[in-house]
PDB file of N, CA and C in Angstrom:
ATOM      1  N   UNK A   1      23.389 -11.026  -2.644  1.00  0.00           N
ATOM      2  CA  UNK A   1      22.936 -10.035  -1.705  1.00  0.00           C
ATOM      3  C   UNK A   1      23.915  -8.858  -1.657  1.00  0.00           C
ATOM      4  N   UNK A   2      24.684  -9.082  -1.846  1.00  0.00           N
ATOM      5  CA  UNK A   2      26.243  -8.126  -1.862  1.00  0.00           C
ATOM      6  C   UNK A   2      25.801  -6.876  -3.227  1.00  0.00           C
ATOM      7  N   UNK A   3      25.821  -5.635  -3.007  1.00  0.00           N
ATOM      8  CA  UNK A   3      25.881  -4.848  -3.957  1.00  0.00           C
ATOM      9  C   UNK A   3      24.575  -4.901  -4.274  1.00  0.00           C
ATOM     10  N   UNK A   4      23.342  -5.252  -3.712  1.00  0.00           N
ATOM     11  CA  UNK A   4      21.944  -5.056  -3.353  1.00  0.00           C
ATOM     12  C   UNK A   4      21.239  -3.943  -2.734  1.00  0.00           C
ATOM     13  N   UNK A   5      22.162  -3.399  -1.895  1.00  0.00           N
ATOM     14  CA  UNK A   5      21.574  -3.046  -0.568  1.00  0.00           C
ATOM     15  C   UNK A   5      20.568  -1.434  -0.764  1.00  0.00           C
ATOM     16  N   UNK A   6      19.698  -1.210  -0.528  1.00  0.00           N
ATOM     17  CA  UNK A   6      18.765  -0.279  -0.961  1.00  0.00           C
ATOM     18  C   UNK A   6      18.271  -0.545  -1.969  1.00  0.00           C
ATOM     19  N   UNK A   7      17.928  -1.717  -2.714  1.00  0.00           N
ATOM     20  CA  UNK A   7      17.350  -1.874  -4.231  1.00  0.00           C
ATOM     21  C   UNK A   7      15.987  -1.142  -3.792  1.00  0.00           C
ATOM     22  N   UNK A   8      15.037  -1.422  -3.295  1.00  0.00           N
ATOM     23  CA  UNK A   8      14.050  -0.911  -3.186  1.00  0.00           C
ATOM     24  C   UNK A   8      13.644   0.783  -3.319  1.00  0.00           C
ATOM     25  N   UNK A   9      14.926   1.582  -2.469  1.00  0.00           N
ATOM     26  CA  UNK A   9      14.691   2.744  -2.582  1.00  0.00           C
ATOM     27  C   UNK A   9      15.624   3.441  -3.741  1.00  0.00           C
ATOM     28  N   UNK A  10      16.353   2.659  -4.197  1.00  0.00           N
ATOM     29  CA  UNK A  10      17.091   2.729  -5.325  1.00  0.00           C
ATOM     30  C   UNK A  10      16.372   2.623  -6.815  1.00  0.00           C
ATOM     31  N   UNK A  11      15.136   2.211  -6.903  1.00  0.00           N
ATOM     32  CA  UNK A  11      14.225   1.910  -7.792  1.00  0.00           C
ATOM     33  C   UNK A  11      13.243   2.776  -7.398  1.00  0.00           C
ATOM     34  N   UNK A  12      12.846   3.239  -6.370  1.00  0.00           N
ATOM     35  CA  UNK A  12      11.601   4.725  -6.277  1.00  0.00           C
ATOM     36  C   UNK A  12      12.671   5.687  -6.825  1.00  0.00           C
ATOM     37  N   UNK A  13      13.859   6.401  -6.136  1.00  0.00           N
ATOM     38  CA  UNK A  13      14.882   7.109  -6.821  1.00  0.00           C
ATOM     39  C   UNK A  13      14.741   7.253  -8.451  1.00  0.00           C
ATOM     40  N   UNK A  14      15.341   5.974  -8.887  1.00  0.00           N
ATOM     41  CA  UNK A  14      14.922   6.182 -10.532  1.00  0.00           C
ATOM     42  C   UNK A  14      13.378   6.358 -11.021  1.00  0.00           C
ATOM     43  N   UNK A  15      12.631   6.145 -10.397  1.00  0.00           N
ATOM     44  CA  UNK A  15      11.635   6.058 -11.058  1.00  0.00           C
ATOM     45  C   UNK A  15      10.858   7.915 -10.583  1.00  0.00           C
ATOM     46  N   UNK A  16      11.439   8.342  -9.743  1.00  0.00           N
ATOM     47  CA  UNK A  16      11.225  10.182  -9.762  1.00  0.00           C
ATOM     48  C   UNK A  16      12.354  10.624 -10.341  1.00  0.00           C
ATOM     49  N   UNK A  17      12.947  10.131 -10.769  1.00  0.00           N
ATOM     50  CA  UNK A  17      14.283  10.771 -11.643  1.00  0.00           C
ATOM     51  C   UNK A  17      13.798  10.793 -13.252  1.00  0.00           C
ATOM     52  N   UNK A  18      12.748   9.647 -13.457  1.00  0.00           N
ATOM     53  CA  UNK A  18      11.988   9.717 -14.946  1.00  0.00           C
ATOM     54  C   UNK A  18      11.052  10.729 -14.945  1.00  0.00           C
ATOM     55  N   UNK A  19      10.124  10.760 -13.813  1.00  0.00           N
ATOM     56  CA  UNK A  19       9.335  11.397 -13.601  1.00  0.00           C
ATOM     57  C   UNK A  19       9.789  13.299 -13.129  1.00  0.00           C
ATOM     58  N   UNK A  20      10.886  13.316 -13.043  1.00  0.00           N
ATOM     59  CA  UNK A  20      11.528  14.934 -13.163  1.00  0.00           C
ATOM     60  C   UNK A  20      12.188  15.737 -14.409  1.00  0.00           C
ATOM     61  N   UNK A  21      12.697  14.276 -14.803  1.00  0.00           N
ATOM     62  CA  UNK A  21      13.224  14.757 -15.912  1.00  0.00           C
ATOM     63  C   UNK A  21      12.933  15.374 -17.002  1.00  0.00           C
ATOM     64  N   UNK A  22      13.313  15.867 -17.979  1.00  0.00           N
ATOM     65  CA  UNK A  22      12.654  17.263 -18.830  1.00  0.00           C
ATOM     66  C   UNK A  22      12.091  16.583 -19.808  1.00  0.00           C
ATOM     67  N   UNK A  23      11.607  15.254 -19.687  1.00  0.00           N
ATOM     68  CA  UNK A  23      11.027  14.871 -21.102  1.00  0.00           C
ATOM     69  C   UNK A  23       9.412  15.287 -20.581  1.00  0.00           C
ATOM     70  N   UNK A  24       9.007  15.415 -21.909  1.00  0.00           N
ATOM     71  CA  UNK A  24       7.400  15.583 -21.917  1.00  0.00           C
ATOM     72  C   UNK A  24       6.281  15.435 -22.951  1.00  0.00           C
ATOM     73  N   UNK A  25       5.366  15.080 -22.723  1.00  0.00           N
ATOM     74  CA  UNK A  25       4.357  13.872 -23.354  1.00  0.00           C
ATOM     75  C   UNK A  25       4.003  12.727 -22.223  1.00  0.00           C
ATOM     76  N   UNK A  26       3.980  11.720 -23.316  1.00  0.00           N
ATOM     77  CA  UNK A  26       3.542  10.754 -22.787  1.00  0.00           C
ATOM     78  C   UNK A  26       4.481  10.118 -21.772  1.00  0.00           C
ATOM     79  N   UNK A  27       5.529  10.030 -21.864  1.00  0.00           N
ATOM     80  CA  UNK A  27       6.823   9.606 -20.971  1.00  0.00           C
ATOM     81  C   UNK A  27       6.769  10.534 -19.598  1.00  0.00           C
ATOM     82  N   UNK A  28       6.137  11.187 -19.759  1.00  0.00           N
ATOM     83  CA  UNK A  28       6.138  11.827 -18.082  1.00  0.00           C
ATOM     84  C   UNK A  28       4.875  11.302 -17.618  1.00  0.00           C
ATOM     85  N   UNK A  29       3.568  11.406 -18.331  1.00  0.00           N
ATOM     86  CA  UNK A  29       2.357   9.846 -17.645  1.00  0.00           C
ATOM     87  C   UNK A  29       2.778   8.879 -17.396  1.00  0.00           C
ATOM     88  N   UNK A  30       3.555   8.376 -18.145  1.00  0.00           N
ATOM     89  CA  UNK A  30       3.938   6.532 -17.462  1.00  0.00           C
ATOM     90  C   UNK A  30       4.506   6.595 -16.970  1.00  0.00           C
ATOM     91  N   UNK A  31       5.711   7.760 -16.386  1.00  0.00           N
ATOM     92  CA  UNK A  31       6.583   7.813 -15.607  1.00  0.00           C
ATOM     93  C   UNK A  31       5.841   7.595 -14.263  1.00  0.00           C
ATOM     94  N   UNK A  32       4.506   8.843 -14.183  1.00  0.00           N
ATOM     95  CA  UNK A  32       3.960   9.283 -13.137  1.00  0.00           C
ATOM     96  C   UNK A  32       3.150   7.720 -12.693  1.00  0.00           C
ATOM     97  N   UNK A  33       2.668   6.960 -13.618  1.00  0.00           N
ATOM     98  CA  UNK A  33       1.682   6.145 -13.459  1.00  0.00           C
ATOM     99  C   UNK A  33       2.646   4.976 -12.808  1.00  0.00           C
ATOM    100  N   UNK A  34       3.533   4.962 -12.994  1.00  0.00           N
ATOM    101  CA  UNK A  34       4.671   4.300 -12.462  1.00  0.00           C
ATOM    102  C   UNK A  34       5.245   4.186 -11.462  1.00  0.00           C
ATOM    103  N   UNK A  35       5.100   4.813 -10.794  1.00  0.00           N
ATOM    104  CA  UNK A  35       6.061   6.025  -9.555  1.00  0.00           C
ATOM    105  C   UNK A  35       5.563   4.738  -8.846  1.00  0.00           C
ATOM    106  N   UNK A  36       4.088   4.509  -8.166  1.00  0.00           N
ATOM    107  CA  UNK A  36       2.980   3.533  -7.038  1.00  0.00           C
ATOM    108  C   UNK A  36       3.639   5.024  -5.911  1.00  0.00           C
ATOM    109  N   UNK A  37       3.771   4.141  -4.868  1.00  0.00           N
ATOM    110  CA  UNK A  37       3.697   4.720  -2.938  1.00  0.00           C
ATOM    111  C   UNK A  37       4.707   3.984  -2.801  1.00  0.00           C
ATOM    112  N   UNK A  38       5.873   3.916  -2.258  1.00  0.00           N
ATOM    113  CA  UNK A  38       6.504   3.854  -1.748  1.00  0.00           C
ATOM    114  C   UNK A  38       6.418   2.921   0.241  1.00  0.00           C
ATOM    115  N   UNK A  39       6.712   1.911   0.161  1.00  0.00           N
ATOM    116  CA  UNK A  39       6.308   1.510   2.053  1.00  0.00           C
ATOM    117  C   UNK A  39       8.036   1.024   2.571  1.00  0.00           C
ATOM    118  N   UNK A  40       8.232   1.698   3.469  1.00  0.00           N
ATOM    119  CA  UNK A  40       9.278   1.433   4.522  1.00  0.00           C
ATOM    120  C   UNK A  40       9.004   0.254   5.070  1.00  0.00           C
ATOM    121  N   UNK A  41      10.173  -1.562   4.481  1.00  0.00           N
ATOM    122  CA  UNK A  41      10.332  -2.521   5.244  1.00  0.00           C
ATOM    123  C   UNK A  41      11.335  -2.277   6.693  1.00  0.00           C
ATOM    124  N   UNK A  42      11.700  -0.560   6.871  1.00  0.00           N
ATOM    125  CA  UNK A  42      12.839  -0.870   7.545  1.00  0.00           C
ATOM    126  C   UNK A  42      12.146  -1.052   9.250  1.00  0.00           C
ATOM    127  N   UNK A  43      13.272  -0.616  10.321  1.00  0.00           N
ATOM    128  CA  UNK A  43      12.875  -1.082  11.642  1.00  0.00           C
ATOM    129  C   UNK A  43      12.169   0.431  11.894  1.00  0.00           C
ATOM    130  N   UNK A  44      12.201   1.715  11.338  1.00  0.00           N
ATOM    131  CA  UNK A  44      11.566   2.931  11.676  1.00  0.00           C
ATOM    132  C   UNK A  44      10.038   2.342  12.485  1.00  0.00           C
ATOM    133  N   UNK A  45       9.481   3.789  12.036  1.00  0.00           N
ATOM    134  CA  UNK A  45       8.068   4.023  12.971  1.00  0.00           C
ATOM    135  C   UNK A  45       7.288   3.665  11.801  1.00  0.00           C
ATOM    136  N   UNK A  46       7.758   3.262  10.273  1.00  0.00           N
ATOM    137  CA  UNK A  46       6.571   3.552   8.990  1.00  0.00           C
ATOM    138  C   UNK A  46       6.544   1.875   9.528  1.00  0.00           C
ATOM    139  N   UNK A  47       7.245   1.020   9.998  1.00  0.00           N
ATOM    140  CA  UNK A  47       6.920  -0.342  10.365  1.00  0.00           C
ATOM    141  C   UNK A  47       5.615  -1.083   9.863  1.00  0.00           C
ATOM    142  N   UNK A  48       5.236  -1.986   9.023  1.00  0.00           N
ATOM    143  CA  UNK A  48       3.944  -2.498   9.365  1.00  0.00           C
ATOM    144  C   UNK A  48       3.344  -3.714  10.456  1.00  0.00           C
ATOM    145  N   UNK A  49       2.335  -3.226  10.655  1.00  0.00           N
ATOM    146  CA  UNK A  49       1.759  -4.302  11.881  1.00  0.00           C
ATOM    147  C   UNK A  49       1.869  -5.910  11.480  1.00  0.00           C
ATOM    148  N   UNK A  50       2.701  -6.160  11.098  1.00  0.00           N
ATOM    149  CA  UNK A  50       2.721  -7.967  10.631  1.00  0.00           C
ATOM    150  C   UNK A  50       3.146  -8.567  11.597  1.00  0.00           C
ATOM    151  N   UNK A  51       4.417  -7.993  12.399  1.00  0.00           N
ATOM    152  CA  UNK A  51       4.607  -8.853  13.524  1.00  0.00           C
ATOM    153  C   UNK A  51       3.629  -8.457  14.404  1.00  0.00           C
ATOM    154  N   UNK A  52       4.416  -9.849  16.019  1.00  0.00           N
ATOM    155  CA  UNK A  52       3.350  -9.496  16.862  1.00  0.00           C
ATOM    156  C   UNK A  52       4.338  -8.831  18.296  1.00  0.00           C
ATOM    157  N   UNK A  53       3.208  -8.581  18.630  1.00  0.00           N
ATOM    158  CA  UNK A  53       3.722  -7.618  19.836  1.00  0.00           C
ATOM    159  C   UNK A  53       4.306  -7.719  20.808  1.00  0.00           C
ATOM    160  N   UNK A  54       4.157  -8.952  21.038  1.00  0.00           N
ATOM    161  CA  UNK A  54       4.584 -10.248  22.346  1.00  0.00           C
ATOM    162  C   UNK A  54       5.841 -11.229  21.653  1.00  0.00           C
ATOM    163  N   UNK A  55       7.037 -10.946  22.719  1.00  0.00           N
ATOM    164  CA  UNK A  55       7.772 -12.523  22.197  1.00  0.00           C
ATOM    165  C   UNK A  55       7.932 -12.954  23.924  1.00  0.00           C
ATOM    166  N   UNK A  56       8.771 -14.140  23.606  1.00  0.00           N
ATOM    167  CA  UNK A  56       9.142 -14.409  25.060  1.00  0.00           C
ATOM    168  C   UNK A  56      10.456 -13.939  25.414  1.00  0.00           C
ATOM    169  N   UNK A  57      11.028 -13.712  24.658  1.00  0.00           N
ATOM    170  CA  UNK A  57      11.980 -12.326  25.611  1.00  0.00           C
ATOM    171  C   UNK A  57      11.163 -11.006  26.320  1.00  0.00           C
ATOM    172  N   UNK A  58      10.587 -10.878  26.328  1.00  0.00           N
ATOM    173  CA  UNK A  58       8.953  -9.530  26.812  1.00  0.00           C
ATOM    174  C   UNK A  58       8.826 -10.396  28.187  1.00  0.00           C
ATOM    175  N   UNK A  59       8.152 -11.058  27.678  1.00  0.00           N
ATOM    176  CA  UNK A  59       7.336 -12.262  28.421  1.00  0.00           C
ATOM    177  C   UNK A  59       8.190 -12.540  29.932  1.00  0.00           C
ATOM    178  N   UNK A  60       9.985 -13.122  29.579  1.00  0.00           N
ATOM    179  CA  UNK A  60      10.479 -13.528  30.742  1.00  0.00           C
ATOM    180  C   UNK A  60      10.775 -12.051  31.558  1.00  0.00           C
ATOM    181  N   UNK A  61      10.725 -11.080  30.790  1.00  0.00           N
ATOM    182  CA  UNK A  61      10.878  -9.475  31.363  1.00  0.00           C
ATOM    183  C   UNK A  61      10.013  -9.399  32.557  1.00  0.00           C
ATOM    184  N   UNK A  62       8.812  -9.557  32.157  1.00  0.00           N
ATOM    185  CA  UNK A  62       7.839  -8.823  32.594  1.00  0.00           C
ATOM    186  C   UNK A  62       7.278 -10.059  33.740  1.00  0.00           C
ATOM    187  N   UNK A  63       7.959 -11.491  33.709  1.00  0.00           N
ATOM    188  CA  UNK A  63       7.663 -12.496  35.120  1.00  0.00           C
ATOM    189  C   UNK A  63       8.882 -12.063  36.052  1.00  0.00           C
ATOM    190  N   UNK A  64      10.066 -11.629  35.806  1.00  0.00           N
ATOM    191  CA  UNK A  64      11.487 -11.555  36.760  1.00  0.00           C
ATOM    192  C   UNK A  64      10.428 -10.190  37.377  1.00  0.00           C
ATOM    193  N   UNK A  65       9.945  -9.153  36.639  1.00  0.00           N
ATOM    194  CA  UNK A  65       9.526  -8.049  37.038  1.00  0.00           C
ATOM    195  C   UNK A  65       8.651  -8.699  38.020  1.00  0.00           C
ATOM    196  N   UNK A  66       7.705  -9.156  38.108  1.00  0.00           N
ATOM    197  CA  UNK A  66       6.517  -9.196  38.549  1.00  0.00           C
ATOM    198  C   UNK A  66       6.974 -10.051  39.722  1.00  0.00           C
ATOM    199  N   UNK A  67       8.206 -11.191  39.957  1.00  0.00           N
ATOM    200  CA  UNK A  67       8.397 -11.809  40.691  1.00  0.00           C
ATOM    201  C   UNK A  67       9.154 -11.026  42.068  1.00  0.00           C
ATOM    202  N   UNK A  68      10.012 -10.046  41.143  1.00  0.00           N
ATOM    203  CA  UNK A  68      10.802  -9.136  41.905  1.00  0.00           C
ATOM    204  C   UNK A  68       9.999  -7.806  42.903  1.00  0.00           C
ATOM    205  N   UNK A  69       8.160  -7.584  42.066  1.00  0.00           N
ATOM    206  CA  UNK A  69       7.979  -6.277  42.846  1.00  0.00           C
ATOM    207  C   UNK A  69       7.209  -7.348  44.363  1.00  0.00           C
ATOM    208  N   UNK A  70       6.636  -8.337  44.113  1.00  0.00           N
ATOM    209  CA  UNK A  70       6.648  -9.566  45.100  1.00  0.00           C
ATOM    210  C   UNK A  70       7.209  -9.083  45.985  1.00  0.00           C
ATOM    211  N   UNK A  71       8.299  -9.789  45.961  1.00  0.00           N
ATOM    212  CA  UNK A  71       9.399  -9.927  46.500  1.00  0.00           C
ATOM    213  C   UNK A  71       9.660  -8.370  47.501  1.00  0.00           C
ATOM    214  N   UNK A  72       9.711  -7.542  46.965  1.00  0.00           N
ATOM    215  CA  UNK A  72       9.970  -6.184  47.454  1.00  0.00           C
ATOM    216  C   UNK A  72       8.582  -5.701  48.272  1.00  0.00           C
ATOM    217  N   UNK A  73       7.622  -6.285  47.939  1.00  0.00           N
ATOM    218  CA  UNK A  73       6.367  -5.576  47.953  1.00  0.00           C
ATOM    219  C   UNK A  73       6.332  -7.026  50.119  1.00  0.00           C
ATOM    220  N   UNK A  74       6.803  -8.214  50.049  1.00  0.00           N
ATOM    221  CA  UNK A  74       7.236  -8.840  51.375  1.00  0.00           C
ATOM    222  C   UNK A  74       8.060  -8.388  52.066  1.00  0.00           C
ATOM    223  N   UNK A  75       8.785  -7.789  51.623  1.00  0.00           N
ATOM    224  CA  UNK A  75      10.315  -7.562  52.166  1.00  0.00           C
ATOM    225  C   UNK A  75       9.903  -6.040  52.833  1.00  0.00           C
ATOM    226  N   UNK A  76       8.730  -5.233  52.223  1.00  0.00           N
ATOM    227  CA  UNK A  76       8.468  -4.028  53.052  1.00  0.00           C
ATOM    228  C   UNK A  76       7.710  -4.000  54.223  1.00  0.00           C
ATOM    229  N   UNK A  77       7.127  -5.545  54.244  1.00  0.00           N
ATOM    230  CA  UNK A  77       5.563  -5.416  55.174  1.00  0.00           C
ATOM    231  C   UNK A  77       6.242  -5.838  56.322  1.00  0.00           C
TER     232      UNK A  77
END
């Protein structure tokens, strides 16, 4: 894992570095045909929907919350 780190965008990099470079013919099609799309595994906003939305760290949030506006919501009446 050590001396890994960005392989992914380290391999789109080279692969528009074939695709810029001054060769031309056929080596700039396979370059191009090569290239694919590019998808962000990182924590950004390009995120994909695989996880889920809910954990129980959320979960115990949102019962202390709900126990607490209670609580406040007796304590005013």
């Amino acid at each position: 894992m050590i001396g890994n780190s960005f392989a992914r965008s380290k391999a789109m990099f080279a692969a528009i570095m074939a695709f810029v470079s001054p060769s031309v013919g056929w080596d700039k099609a396979v370059a191009l045909a090569n290239l694919g799309e590019y998808k962000s595994r990182g924590k950004g906003k390009g995120k994909s929907g695989t996880s889920s939305a809910h954990c129980v760290a959320m979960d115990r949030r949102a019962a202390v919350k709900a126990r607490n506006r209670a609580k406040h919501r007796a304590h005013c009446r």
